[in-house]
C-alpha atoms as a PDB file:
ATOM      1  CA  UNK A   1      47.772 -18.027 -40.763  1.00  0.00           C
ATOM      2  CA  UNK A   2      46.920 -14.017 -40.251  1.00  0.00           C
ATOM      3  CA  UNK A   3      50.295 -13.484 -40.077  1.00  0.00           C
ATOM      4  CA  UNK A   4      50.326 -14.386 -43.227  1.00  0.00           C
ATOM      5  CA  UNK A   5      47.409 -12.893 -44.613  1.00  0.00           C
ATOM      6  CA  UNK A   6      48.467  -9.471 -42.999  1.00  0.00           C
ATOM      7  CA  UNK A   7      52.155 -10.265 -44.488  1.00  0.00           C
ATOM      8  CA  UNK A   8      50.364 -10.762 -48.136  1.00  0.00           C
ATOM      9  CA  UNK A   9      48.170  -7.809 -47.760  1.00  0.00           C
ATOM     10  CA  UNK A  10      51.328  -5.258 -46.345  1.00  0.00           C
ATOM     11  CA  UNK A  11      53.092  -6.073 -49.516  1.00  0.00           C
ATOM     12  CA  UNK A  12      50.017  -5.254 -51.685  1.00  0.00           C
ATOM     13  CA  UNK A  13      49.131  -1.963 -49.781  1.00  0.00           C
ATOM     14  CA  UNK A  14      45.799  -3.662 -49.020  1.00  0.00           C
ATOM     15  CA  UNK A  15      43.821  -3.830 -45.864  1.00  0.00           C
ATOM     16  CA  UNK A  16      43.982  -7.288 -44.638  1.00  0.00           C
ATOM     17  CA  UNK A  17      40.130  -7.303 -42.844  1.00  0.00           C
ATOM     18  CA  UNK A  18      39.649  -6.847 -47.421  1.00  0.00           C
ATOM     19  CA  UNK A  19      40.608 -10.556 -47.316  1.00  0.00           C
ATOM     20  CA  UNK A  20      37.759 -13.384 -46.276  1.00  0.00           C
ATOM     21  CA  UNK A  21      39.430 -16.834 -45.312  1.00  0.00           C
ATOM     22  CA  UNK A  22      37.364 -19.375 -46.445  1.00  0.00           C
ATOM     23  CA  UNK A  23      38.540 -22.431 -44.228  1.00  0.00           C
ATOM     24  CA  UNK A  24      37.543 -25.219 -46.472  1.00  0.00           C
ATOM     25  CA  UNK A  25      35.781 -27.895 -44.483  1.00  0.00           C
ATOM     26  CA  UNK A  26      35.020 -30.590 -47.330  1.00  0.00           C
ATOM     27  CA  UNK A  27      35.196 -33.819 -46.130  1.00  0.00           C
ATOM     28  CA  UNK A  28      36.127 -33.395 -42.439  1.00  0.00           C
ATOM     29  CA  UNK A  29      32.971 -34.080 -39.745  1.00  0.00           C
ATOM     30  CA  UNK A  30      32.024 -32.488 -37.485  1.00  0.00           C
ATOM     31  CA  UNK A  31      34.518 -33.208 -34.905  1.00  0.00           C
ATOM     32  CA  UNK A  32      37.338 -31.252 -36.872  1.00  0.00           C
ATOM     33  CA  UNK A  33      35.156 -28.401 -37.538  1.00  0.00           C
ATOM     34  CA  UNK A  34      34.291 -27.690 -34.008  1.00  0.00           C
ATOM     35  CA  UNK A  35      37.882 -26.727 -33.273  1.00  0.00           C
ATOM     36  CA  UNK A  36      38.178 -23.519 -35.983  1.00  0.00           C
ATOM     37  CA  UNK A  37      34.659 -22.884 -34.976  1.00  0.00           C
ATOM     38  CA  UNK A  38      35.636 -22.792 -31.436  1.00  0.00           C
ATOM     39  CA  UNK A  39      38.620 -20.257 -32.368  1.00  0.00           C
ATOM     40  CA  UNK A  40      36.630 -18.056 -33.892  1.00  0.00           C
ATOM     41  CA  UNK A  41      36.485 -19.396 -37.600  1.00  0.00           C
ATOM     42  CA  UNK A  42      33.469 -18.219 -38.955  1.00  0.00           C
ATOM     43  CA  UNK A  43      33.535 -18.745 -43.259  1.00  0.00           C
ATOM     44  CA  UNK A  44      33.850 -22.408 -44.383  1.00  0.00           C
ATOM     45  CA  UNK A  45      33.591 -23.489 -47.694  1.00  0.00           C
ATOM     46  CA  UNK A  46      32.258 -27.354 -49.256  1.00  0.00           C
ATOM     47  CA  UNK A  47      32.825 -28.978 -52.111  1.00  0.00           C
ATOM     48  CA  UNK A  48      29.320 -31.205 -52.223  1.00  0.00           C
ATOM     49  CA  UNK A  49      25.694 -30.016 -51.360  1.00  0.00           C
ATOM     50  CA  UNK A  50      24.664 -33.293 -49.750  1.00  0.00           C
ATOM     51  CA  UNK A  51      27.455 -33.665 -47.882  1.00  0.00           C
ATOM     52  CA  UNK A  52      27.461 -30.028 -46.405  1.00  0.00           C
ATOM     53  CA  UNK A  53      23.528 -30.002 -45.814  1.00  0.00           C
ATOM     54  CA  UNK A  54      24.321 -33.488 -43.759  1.00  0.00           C
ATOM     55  CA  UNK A  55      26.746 -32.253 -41.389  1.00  0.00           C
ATOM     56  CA  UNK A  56      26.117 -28.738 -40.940  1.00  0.00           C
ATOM     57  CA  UNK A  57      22.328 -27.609 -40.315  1.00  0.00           C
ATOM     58  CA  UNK A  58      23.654 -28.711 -36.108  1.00  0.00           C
ATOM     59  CA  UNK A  59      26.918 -26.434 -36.223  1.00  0.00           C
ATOM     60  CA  UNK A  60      25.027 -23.807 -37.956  1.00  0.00           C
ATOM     61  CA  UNK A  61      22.320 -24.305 -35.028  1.00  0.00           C
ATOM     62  CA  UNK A  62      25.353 -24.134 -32.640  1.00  0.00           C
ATOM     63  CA  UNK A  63      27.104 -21.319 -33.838  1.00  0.00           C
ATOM     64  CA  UNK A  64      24.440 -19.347 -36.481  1.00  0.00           C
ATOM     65  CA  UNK A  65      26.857 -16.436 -37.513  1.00  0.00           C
ATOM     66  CA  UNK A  66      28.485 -19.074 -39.945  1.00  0.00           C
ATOM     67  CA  UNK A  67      28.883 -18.395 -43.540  1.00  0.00           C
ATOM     68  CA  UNK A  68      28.740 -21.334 -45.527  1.00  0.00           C
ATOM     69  CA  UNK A  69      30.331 -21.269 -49.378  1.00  0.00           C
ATOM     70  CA  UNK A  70      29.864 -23.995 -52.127  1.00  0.00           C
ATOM     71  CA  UNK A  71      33.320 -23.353 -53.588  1.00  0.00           C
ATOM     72  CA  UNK A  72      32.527 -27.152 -56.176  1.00  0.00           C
ATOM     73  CA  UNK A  73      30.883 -27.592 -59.125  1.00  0.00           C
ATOM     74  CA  UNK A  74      27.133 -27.391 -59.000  1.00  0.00           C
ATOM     75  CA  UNK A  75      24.655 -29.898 -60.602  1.00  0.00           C
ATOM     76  CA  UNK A  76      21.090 -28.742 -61.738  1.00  0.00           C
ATOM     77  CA  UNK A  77      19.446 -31.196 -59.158  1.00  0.00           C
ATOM     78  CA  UNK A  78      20.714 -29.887 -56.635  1.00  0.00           C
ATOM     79  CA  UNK A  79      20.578 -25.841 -57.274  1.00  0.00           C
ATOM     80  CA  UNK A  80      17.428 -25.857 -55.238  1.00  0.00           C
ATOM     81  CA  UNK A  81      19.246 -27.125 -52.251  1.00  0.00           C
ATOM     82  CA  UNK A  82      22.532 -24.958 -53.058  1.00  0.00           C
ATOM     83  CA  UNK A  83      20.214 -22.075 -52.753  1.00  0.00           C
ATOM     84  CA  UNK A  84      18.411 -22.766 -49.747  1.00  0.00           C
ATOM     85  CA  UNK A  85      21.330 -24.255 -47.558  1.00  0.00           C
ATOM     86  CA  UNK A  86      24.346 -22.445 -48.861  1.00  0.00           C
ATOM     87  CA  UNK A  87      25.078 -18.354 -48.338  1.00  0.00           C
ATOM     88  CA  UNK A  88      27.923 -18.036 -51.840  1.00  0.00           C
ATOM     89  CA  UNK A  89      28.106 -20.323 -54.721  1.00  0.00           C
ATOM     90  CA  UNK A  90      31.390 -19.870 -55.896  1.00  0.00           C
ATOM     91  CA  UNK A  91      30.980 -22.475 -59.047  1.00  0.00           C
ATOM     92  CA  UNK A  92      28.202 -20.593 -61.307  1.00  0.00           C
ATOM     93  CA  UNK A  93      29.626 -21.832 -64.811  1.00  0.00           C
ATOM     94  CA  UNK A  94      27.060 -22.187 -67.869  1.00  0.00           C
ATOM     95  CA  UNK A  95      23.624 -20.946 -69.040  1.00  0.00           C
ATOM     96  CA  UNK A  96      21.632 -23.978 -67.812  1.00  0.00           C
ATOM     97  CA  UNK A  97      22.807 -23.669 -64.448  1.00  0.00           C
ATOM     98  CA  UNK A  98      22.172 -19.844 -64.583  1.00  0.00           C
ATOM     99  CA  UNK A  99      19.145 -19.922 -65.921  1.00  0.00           C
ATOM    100  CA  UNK A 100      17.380 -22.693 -62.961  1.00  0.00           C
ATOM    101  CA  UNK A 101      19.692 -20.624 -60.148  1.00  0.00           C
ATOM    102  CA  UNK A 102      17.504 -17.351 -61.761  1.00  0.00           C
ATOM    103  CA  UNK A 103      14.086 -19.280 -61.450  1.00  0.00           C
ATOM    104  CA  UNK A 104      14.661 -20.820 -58.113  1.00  0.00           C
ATOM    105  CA  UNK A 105      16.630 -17.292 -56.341  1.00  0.00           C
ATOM    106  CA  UNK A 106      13.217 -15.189 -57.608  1.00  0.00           C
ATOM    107  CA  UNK A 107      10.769 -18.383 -56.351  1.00  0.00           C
ATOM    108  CA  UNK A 108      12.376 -18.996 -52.878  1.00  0.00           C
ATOM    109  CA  UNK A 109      13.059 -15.264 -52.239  1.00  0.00           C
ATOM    110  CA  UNK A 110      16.655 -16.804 -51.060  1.00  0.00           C
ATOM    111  CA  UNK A 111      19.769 -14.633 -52.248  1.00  0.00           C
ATOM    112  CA  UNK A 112      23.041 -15.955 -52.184  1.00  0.00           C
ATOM    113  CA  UNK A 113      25.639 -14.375 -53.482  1.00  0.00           C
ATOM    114  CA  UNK A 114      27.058 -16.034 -56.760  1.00  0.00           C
ATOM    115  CA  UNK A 115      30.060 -15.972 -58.074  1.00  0.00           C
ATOM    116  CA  UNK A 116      31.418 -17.148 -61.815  1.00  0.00           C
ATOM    117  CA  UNK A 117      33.473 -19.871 -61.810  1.00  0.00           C
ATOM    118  CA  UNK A 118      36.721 -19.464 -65.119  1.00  0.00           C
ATOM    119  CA  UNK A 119      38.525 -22.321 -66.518  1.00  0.00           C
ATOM    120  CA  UNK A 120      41.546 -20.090 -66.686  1.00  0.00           C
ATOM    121  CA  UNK A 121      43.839 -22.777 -67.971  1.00  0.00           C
ATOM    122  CA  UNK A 122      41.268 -24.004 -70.020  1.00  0.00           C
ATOM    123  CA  UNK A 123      41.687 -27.771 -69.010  1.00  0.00           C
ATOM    124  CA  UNK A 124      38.842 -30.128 -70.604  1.00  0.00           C
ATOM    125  CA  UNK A 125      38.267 -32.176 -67.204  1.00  0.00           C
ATOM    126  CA  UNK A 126      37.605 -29.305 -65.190  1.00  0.00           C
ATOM    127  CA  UNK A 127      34.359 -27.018 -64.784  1.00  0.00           C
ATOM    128  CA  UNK A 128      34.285 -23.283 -65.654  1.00  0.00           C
ATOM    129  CA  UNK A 129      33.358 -20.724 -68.414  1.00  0.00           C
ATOM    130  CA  UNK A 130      36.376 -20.610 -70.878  1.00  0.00           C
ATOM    131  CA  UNK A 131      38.163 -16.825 -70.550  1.00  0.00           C
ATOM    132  CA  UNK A 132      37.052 -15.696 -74.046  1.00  0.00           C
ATOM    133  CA  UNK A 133      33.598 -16.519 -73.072  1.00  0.00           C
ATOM    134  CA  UNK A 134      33.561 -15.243 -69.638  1.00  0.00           C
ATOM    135  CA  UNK A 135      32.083 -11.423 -70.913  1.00  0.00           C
ATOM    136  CA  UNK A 136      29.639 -12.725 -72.552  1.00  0.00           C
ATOM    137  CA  UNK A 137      28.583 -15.550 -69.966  1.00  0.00           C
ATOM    138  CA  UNK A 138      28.557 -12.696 -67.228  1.00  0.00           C
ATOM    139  CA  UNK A 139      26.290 -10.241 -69.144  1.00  0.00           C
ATOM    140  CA  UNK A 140      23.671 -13.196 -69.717  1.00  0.00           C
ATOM    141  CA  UNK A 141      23.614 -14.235 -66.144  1.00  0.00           C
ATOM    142  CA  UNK A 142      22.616 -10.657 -65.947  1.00  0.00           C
ATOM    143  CA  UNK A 143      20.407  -9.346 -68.011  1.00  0.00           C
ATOM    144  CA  UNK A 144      18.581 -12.697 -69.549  1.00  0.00           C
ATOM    145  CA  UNK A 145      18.578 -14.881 -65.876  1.00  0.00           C
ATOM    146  CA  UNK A 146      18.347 -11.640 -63.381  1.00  0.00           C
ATOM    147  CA  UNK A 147      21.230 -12.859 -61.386  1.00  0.00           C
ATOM    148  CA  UNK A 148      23.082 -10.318 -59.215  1.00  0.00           C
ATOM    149  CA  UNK A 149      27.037 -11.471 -60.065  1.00  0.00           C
ATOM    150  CA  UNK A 150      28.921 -10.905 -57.036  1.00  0.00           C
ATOM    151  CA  UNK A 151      32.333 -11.770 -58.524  1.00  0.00           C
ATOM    152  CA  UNK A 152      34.830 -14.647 -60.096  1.00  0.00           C
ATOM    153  CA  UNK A 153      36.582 -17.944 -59.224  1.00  0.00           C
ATOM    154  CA  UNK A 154      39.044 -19.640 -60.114  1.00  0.00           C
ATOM    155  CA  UNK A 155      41.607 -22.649 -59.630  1.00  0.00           C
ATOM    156  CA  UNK A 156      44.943 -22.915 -61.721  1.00  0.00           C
ATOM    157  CA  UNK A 157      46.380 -25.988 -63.370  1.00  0.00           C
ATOM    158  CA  UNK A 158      48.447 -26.961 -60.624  1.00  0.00           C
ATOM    159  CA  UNK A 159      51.411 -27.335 -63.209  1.00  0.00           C
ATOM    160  CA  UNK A 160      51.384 -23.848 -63.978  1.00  0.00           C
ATOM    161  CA  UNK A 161      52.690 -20.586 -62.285  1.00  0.00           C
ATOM    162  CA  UNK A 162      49.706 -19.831 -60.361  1.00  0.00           C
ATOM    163  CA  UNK A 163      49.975 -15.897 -60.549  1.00  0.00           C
ATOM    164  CA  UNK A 164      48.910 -15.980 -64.341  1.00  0.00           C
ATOM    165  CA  UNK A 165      45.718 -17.067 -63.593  1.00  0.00           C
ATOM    166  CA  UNK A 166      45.222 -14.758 -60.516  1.00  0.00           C
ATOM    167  CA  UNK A 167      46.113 -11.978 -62.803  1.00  0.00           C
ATOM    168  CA  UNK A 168      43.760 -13.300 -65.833  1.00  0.00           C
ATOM    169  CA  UNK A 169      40.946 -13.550 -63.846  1.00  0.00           C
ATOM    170  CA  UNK A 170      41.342  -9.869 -62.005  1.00  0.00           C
ATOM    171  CA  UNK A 171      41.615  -8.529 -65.197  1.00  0.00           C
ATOM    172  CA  UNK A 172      38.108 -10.534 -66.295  1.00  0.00           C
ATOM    173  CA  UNK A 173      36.479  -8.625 -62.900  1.00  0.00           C
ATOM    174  CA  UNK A 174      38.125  -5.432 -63.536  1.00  0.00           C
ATOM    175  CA  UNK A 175      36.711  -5.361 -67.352  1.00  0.00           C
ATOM    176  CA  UNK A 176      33.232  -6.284 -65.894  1.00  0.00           C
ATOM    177  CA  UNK A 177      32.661  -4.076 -62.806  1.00  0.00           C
ATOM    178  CA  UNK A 178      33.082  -6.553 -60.484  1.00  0.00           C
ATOM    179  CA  UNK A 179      34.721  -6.701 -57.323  1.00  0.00           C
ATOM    180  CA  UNK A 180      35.294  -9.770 -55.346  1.00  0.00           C
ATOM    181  CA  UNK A 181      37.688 -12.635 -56.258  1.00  0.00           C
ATOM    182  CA  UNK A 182      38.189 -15.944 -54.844  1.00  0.00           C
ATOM    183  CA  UNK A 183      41.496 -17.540 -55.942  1.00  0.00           C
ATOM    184  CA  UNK A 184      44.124 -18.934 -53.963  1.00  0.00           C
ATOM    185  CA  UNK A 185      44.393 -22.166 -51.997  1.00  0.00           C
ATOM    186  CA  UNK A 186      46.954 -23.306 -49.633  1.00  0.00           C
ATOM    187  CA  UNK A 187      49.998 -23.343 -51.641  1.00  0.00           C
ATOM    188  CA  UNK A 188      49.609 -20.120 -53.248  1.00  0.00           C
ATOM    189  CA  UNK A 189      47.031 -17.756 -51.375  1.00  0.00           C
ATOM    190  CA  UNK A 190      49.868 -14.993 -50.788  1.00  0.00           C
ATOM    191  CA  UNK A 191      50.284 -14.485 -54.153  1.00  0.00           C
ATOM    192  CA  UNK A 192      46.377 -14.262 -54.829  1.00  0.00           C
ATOM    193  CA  UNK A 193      45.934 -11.918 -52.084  1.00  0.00           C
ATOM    194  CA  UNK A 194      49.119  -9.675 -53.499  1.00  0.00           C
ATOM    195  CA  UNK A 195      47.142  -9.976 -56.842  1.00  0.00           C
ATOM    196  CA  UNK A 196      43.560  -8.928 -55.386  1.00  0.00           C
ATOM    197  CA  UNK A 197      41.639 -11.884 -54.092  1.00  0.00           C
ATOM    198  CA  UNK A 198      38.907 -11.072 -51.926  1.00  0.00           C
ATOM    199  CA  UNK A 199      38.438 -14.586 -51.136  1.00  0.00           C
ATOM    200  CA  UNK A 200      41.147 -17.097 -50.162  1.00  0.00           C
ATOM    201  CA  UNK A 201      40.157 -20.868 -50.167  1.00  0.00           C
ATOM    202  CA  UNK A 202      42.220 -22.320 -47.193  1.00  0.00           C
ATOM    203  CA  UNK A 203      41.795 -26.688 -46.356  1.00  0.00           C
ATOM    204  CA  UNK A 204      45.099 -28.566 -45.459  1.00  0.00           C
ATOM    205  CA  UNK A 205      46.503 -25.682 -44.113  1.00  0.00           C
ATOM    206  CA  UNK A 206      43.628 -25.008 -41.505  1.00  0.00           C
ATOM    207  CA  UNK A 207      42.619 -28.956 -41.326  1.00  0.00           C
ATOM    208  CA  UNK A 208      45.007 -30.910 -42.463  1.00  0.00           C
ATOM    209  CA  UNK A 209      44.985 -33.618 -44.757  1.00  0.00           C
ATOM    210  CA  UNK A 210      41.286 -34.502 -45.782  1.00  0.00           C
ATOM    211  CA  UNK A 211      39.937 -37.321 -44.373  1.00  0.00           C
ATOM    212  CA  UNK A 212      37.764 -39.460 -45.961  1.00  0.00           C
ATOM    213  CA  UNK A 213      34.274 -38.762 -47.830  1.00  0.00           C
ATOM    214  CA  UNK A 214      32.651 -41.867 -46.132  1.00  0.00           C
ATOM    215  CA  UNK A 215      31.756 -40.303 -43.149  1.00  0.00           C
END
């Protein structure tokens, strides 16, 4: 998997320790995550708040350098526990959401870094500020709901050339000051590391294939 990563960041002139591997934990217990823990995995990213605050208050308590992302979408009822249990929310995506994430962040003193999630392909079933409203979405977040944006996230149609998207979004950053992306899963994290993701999103390959949620 470095290999790779250093490979991917070579060809891009980039320094590879510029690229965070998010090993992406969602739905695997416990007894899976030990393992990457064990090897010195240290980033893991979850889709769902209750599941993640289930399982991993006693491997955070094991090993308490971990850095836990919520890389899914985020409901307003649970924001306060995003907050509280999670260190990056990847999946900040509309002014409601925003706005509660600004009142609980300046109520609980808690800071996570947040990140705004674009529906680069624009597809109706999935979460994410549309492209053309991304500029102005980012500048509320800012100055109406005091948040601190940390960067951008996305996922591609999976029926599309992946490396459209990767450059759509840097370009969204880029326009906006901002400086961290996380794109790129399994299949295609070379290419969003060779097109300036900051954050790679990495499951099957680390895990294998996901188990199930009833656990």
């Amino acid at each position: 998997m470095q290999a790779r990563i250093d490979g991917a960041c070579a060809r891009a002139g980039r320094n590879p320790e510029s690229v965070s591997l998010i090993a992406v934990s969602k739905t695997h217990g416990a007894d899976r995550i030990e393992p990457a823990l064990e090897v010195g995995l240290r980033v893991f990213g979850e889709n769902r708040v209750q599941e993640a605050l289930k399982k991993w208050p006693p491997l955070r308590a094991a090993w308490p350098d971990t850095e836990l992302h919520l890389i899914g979408p985020l409901q307003t009822n649970k924001a306060k526990e995003a907050v509280e249990g999670f260190d990056v929310i990847h999946s900040v995506d509309r002014p409601k959401l925003a706005r509660l994430l600004g009142k609980i962040i300046e109520e609980s003193g808690k800071r996570p870094a947040l990140f705004v999630q674009v529906n680069t392909g624009e597809e109706e079933q999935k979460a994410g500020v549309l492209p053309a409203a991304a500029d102005d979405f980012i500048r509320q977040c800012r100055d109406e709901f005091g948040l601190s944006i940390s960067g951008l996230m996305c996922i591609p149609p999976s029926y599309e050339e992946p490396s459209l998207h990767f450059a759509l979004l840097a370009k969204i950053a880029a326009r906006n000051q901002l400086e961290k992306l996380s794109m790129g899963m399994t299949a295609d994290f070379e290419t969003a590391i060779e097109l300036g993701a900051t954050h790679i999103r990495v499951g099957t390959f680390i895990f294998g294939e996901r188990q199930s949620t009833n656990q």
